[in-house]
Protein backbone atom coordinates (compact mmCIF):
# COMPACT_ATOMS: atom_id res chain seq x y z
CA UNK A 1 79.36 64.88 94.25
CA UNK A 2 82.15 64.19 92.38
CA UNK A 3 83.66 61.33 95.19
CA UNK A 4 80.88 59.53 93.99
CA UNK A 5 80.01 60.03 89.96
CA UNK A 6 83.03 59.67 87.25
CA UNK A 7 83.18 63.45 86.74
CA UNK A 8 86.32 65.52 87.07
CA UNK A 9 86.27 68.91 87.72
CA UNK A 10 89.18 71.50 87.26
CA UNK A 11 89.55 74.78 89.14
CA UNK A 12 91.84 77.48 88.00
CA UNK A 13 92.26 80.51 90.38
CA UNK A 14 94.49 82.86 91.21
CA UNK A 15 95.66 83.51 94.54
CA UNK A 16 93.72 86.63 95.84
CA UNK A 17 90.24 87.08 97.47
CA UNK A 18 87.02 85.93 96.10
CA UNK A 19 85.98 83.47 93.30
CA UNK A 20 85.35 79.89 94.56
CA UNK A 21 87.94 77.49 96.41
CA UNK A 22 87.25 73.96 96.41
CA UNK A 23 87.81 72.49 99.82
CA UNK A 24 88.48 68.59 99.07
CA UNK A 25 90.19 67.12 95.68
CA UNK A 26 94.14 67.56 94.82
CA UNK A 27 95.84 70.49 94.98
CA UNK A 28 98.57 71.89 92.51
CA UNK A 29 100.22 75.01 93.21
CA UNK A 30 102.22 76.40 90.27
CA UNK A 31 105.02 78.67 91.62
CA UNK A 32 107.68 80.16 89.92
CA UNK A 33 110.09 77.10 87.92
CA UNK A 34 113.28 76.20 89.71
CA UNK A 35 116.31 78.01 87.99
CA UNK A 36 118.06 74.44 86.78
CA UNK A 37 115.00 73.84 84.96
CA UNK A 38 114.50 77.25 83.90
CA UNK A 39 118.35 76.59 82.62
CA UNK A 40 117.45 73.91 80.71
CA UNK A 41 114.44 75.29 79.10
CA UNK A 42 116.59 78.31 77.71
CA UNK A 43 119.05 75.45 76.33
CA UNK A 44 116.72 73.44 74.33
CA UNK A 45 115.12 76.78 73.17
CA UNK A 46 118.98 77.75 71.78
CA UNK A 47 119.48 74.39 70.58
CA UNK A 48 120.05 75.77 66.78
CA UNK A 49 121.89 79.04 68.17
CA UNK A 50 123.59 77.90 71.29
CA UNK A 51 123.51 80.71 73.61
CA UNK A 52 127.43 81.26 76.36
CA UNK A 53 126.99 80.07 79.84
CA UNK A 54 126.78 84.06 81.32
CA UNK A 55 123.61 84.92 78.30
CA UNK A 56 121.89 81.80 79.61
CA UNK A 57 122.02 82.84 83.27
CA UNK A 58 121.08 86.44 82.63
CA UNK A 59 117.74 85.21 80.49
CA UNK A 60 117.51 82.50 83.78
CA UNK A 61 117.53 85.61 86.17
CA UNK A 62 115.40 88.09 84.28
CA UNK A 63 112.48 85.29 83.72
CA UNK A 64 111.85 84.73 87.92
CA UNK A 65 110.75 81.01 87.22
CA UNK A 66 108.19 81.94 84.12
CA UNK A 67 108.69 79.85 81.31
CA UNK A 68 106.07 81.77 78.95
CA UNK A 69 109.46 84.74 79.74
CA UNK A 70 112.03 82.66 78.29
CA UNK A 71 109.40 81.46 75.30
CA UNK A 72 109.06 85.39 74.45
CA UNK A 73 112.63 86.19 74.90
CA UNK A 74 113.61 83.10 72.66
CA UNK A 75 111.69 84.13 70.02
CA UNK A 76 112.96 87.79 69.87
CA UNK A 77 116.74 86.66 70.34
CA UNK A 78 116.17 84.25 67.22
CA UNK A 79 115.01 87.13 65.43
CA UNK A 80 118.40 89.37 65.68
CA UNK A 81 118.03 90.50 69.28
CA UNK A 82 121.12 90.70 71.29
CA UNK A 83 120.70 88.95 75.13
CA UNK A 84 122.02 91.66 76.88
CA UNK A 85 119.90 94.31 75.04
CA UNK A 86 116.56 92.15 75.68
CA UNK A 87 113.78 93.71 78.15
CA UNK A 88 113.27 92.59 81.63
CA UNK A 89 109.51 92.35 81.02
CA UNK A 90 106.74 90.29 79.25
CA UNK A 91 105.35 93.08 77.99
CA UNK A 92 108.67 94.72 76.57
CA UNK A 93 109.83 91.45 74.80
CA UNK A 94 106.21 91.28 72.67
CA UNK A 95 107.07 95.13 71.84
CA UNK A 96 110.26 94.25 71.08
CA UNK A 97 109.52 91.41 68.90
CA UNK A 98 106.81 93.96 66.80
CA UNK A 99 109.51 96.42 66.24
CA UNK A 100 111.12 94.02 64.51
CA UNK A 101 108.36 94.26 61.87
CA UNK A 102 108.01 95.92 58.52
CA UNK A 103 106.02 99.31 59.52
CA UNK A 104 103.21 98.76 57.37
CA UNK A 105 102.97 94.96 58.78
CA UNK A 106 103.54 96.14 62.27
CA UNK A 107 100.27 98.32 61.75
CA UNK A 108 98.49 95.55 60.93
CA UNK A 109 98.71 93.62 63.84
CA UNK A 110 98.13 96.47 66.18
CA UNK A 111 94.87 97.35 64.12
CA UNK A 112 93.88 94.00 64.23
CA UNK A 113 94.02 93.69 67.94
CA UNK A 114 90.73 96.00 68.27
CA UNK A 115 89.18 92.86 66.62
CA UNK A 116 89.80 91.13 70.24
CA UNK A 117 91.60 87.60 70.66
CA UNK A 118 89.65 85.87 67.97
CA UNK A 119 88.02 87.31 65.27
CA UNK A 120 86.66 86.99 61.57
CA UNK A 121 88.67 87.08 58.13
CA UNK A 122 86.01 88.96 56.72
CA UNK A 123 85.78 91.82 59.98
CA UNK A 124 89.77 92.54 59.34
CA UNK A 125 89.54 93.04 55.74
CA UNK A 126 86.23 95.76 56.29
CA UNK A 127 87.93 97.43 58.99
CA UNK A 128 91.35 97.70 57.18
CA UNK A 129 90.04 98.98 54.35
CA UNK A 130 88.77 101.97 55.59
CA UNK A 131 92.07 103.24 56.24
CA UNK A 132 93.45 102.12 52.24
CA UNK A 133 95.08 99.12 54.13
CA UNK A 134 95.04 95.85 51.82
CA UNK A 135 95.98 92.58 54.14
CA UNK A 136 97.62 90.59 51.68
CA UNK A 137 98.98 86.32 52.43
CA UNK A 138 102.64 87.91 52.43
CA UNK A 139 101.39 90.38 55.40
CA UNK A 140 99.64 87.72 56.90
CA UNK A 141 102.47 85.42 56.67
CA UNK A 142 104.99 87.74 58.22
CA UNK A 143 102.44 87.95 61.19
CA UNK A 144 103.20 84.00 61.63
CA UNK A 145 104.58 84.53 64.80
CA UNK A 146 101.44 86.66 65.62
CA UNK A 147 98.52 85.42 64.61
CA UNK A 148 96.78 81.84 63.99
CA UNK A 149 94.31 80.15 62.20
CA UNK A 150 91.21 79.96 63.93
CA UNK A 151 88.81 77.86 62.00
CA UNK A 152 88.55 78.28 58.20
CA UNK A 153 86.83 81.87 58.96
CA UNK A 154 88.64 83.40 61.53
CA UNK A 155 92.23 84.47 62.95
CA UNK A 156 93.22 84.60 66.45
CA UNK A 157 96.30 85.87 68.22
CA UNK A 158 98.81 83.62 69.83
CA UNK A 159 97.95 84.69 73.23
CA UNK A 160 96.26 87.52 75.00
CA UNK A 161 99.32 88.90 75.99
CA UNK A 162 100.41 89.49 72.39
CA UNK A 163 97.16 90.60 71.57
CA UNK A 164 97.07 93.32 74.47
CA UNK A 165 100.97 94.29 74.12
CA UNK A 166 99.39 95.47 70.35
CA UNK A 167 96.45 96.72 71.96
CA UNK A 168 98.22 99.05 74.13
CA UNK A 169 100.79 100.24 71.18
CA UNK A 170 97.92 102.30 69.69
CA UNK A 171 97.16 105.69 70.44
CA UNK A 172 93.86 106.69 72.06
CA UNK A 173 92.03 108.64 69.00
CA UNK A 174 93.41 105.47 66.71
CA UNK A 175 91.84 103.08 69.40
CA UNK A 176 88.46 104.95 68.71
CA UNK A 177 88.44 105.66 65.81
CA UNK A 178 89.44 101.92 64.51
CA UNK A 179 86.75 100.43 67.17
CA UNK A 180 84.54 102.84 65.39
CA UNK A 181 85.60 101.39 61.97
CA UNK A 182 84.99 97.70 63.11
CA UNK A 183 81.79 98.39 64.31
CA UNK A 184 80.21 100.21 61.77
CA UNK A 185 81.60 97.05 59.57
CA UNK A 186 80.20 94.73 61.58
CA UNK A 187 76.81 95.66 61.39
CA UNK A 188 77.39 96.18 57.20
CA UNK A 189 78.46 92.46 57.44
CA UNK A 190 75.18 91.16 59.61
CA UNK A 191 72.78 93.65 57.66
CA UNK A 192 74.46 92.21 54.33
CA UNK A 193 73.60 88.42 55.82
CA UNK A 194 70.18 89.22 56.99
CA UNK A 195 70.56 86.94 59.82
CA UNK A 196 68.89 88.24 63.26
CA UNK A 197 70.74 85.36 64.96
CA UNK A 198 73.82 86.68 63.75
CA UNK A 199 72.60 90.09 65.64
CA UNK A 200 71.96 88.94 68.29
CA UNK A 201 75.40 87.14 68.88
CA UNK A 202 77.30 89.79 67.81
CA UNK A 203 75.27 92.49 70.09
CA UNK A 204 77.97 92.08 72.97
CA UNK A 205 80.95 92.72 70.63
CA UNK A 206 78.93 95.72 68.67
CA UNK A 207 78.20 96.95 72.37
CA UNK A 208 82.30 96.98 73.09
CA UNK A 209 83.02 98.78 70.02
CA UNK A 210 80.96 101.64 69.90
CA UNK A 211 81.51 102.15 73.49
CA UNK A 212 85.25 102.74 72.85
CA UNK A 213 84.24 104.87 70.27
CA UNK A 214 82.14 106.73 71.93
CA UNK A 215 79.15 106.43 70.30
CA UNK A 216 76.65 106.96 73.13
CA UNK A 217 73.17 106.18 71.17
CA UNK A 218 74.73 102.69 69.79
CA UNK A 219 76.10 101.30 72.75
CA UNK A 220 73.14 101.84 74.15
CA UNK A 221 71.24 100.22 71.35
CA UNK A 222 73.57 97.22 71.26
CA UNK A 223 73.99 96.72 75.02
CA UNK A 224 70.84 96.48 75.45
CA UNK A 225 70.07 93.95 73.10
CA UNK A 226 72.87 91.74 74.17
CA UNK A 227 71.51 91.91 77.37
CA UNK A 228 68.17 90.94 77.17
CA UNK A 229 69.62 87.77 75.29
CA UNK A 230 72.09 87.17 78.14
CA UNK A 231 69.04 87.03 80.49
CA UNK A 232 66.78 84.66 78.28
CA UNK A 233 70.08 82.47 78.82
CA UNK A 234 69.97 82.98 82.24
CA UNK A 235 73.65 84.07 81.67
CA UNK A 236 72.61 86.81 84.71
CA UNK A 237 76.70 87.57 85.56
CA UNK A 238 76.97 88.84 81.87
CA UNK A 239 73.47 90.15 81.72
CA UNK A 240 74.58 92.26 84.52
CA UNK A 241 77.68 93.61 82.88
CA UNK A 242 75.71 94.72 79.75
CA UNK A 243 72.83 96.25 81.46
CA UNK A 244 75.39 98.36 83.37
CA UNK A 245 77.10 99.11 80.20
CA UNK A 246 73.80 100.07 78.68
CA UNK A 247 72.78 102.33 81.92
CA UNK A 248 76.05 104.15 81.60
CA UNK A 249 75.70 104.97 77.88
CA UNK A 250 72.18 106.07 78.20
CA UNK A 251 73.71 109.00 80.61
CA UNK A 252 74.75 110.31 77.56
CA UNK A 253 71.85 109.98 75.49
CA UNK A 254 69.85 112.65 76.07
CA UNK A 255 66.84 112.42 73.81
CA UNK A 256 65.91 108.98 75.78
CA UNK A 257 62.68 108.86 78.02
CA UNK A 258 62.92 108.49 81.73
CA UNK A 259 60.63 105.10 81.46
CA UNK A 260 63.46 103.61 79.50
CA UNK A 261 66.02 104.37 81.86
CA UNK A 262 64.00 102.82 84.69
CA UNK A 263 63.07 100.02 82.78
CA UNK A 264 67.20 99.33 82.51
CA UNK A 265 68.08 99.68 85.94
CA UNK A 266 65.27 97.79 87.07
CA UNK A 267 66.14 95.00 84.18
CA UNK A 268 69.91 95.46 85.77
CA UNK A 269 68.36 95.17 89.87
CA UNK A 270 66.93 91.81 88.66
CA UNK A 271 69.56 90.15 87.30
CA UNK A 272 72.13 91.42 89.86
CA UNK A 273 69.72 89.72 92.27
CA UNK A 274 69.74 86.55 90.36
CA UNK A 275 73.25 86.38 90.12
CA UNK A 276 73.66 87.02 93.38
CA UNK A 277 75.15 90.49 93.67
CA UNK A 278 72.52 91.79 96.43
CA UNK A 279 74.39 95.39 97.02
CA UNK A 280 74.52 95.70 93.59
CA UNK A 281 70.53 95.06 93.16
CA UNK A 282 69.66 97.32 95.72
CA UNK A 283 71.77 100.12 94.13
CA UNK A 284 69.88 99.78 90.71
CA UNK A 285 66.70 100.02 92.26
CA UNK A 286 67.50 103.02 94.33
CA UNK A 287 68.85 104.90 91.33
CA UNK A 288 65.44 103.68 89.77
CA UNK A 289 63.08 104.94 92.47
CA UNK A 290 65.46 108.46 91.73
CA UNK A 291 64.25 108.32 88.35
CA UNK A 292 61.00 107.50 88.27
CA UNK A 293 57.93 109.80 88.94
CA UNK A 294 55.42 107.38 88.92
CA UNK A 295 53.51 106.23 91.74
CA UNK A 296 52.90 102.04 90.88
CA UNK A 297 56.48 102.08 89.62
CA UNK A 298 57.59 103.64 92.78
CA UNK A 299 55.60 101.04 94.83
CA UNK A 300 57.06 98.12 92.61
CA UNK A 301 60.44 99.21 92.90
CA UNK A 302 59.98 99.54 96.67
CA UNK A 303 58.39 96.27 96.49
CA UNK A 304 61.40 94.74 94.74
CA UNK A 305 64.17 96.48 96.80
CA UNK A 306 62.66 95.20 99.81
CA UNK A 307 62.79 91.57 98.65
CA UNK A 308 66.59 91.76 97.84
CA UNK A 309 67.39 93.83 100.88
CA UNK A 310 65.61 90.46 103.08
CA UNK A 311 67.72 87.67 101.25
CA UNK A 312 70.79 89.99 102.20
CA UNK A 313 70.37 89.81 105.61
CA UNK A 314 69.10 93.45 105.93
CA UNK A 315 65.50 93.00 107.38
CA UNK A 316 65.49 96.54 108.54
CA UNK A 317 66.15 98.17 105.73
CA UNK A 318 63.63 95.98 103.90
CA UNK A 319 61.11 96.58 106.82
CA UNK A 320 61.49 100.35 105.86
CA UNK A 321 61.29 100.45 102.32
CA UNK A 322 57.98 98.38 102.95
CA UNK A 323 56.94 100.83 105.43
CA UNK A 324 57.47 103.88 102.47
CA UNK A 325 55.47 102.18 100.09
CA UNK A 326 52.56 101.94 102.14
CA UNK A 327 52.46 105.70 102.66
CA UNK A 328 52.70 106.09 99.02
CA UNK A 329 49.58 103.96 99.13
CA UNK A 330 48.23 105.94 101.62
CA UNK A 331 47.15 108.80 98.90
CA UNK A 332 46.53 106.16 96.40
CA UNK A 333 43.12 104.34 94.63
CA UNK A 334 41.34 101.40 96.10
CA UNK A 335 42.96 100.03 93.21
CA UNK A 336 46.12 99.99 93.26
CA UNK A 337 46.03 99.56 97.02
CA UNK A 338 43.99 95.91 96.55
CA UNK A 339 47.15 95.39 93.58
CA UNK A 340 50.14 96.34 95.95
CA UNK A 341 48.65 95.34 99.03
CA UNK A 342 48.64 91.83 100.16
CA UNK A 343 51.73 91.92 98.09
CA UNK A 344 53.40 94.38 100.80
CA UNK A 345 52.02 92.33 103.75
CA UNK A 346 53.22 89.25 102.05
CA UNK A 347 56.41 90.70 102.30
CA UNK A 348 56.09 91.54 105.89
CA UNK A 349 55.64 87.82 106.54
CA UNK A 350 58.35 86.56 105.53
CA UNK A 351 60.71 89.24 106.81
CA UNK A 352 59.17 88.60 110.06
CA UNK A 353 59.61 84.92 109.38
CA UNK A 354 63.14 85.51 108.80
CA UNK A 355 63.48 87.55 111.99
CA UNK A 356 61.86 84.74 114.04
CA UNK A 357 58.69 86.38 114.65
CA UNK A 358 55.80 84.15 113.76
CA UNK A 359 53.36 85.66 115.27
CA UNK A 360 53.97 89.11 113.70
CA UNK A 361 54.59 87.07 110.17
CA UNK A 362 51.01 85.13 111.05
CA UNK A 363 49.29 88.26 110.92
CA UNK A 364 50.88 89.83 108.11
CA UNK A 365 49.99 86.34 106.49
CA UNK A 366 46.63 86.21 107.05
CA UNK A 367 46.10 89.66 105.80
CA UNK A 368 48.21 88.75 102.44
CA UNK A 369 45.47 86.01 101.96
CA UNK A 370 42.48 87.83 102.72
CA UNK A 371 43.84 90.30 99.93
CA UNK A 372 45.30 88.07 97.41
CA UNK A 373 41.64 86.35 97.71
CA UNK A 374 39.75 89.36 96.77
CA UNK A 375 41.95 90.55 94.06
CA UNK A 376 42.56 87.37 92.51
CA UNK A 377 46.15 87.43 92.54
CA UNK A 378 47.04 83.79 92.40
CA UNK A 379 51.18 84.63 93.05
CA UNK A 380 50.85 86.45 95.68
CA UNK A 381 48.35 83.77 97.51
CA UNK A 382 50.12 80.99 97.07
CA UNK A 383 53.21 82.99 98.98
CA UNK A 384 50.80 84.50 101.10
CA UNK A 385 49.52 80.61 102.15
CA UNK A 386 52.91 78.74 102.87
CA UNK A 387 54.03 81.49 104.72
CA UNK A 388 50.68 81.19 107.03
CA UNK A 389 51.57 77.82 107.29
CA UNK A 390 55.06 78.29 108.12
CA UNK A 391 54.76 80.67 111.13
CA UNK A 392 52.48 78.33 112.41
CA UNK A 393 54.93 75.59 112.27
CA UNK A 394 57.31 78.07 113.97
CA UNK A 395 54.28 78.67 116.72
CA UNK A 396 54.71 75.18 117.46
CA UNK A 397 50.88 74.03 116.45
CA UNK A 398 49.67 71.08 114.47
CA UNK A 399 50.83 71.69 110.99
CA UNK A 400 48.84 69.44 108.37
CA UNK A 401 50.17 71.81 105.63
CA UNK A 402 46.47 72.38 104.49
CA UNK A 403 47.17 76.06 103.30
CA UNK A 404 50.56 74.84 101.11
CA UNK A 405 48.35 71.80 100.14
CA UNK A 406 46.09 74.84 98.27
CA UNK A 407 49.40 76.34 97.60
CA UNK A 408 50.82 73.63 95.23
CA UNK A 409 47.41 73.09 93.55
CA UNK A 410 47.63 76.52 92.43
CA UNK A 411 50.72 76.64 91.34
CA UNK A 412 49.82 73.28 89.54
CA UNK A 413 47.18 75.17 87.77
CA UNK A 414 49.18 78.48 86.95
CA UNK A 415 52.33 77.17 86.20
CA UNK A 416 54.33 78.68 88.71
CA UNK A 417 57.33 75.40 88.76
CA UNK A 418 59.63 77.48 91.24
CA UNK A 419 57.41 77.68 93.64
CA UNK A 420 55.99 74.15 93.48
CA UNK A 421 58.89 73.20 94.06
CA UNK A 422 59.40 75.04 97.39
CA UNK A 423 55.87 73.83 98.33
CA UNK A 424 56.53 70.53 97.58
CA UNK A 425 59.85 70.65 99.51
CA UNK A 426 57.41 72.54 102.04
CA UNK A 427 55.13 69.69 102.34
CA UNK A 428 58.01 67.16 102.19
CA UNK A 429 59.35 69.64 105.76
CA UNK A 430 55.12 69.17 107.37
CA UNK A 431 55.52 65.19 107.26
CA UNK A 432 59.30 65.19 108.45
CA UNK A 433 58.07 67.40 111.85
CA UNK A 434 54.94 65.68 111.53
């Protein structure tokens, strides 16, 4: 759309597989700098200390066309660093440059990179101080070169790659112990505010820290919570991530009930679905059915798993899980079988839809209505109708769309938008053919 509307849209991608690659617009690959301008980079970095011929061709060599190399390698080379002693490697120059640092300064920054790339004022003083560690403007000037204002409130480190070269300087037990530290302060700071939006927001980051601490029960807690707010954002690609965080701490937290832990992976096989990530959906509800020992959340999980297992292509498998909840019907009340059962056969039609079937998906169909009818279940009807309607399309016979005609009025009535808008679209299909 954008030939036509004054929109301009950047990509940035990497090149490997995956991730979206626009097929029309311009192009710009950025390769590797050529080495005369790579030259003359490492000149006007020198400018004030001019730098022989032979050191400017050895920094030219070691940086392989990367200008953020010869930025680094400036910087510690300024500072007292002899060319020919200077690292070969991003990562070695930002070391370098720390070591260069008073000790107690040098701590500092590394504690203040379990903060992440951008963090509070407040958060680094309350996490210092737990160690004795007073971050005075002296210390925080000498970390110039480190860290940046990032607002009135915050700090933030030049780049990631500074902040994860100080990252990786700490030892493990520091790493948790400090993430413990900045999470326990964290929640002192929100529970000192009394601000449940606050909470919320911070929920991810809590969720981060106490997992690298290793605090099981709080992770959990946190994860959780982030999650659910991730989902009323339909932000389903992060909900994901923290519902799978939150599965694998409650592993570990043993006094939790089974009903919680299938409520989370079936909270994590939705919004895997809605994001897309069909394998992964079908996982989550598998290790939910594992969990579970009840019989209509058994059925619903079946239910579920089939649905995903259709839109990704797998109508066997689908066809099969459909097939197990039925038997689990088989031994069950009238009901739960009037509940689960037009929503089953529902299902049936529009796998068989999907296989080209209509006759088989007409059947199933007209079932699914017969059942939705009697147990008033106004969702399942109005999928139930336009599917009816659909095979017979497919059948070739006179479609007037009289069944999705009932369809949309329902959903006009219940409020069900998505699907009056695929009965709508439906409809909109009828008078095309028509």
């Amino acid at each position: 759309a954008t030939a036509e509307h004054p929109w301009l849209v950047i990509v940035v991608r990497r090149e490997e597989s995956g991730g979206f690659t626009p097929t029309t617009g311009d192009s710009v690959v950025l390769g590797p700098l050529p080495a005369d301008i790579m030259r003359e980079l490492v000149i006007a970095a020198s400018e004030a200390t001019p730098l022989r011929p032979h050191e400017v061709d050895s920094i030219v060599d070691r940086a392989d066309g990367s200008p953020l190399f010869v930025t680094e390698v400036m910087r510690t080379a300024v500072a007292g660093g002899q060319v020919a002693a200077l690292p070969d490697s991003i990562g070695a120059v930002l070391d370098a440059q720390m070591d260069q640092l008073h000790p107690q300064t040098r701590r500092v920054l590394r504690y203040s990179a379990v903060l992440g790339r951008s963090f509070p004022r407040v958060l680094l003083r309350e996490t210092l101080e737990s160690d004795g560690i007073t971050v005075d403007a002296a210390t925080i000037e000498d970390l110039g070169a480190f860290l940046e204002e990032d607002g009135p409130l915050r700090y933030r480190f030049r780049n990631s790659l500074v902040r994860d070269a100080a990252y990786e300087g700490l030892a493990f037990r520091t790493r948790a112990r400090l993430h413990k530290q900045a999470g326990e302060a964290l929640e002192l700071l929100i529970t000192t505010q009394g601000a449940d939006a606050d909470a919320d927001a911070d929920a991810a980051t809590l969720s981060l820290h106490f997992l690298h601490a290793g605090d099981h029960t709080r992770t959990l807690e946190h994860a959780r919570r982030a999650a659910h707010v991730a989902r009323r954002s339909y932000a389903n690609a992060d909900a994901a991530v923290l519902y799978q965080r939150a599965v694998e701490a409650s592993r570990r937290v043993s006094n939790l009930a089974d009903a919680d832990r299938v409520d989370l992976l079936m909270a994590l096989g939705e919004v895997r679905e809605l994001a897309g990530i069909l394998d992964g959906s079908i996982d989550a509800y598998r290790r939910a059915f594992a969990v579970t020992t009840d019989p209509d959340t058994k059925i619903e999980i079946l239910l579920r798993r089939a649905r995903v297992q259709e839109r990704a292509g797998l109508p066997r498998g689908a066809l099969l899980a459909v097939a197990r909840a039925r038997r689990l019907l088989g031994t069950s009340s009238e009901a739960r079988a009037q509940r689960f059962g037009p929503r089953l056969d529902t299902l049936v039609a529009v796998i068989r839809l999907g296989q080209e079937k209509p006759k088989e998906a007409r059947r199933a169909g007209v079932r699914a209505v017969a059942g939705a009818r009697h147990s008033n279940d106004p969702e399942t009807l109005v999928q139930a109708l336009m599917a009816v309607d659909y095979a017979d399309l497919l059948l070739g016979r006179s479609v007037e769309g009289a069944c999705t005609r009932e369809a949309l009025d329902l959903c006009i009535e219940h409020g069900f938008r998505p699907r009056e808008s695929v009965a709508r679209a439906n409809l909109g299909g009828f008078a095309f053919y028509a």
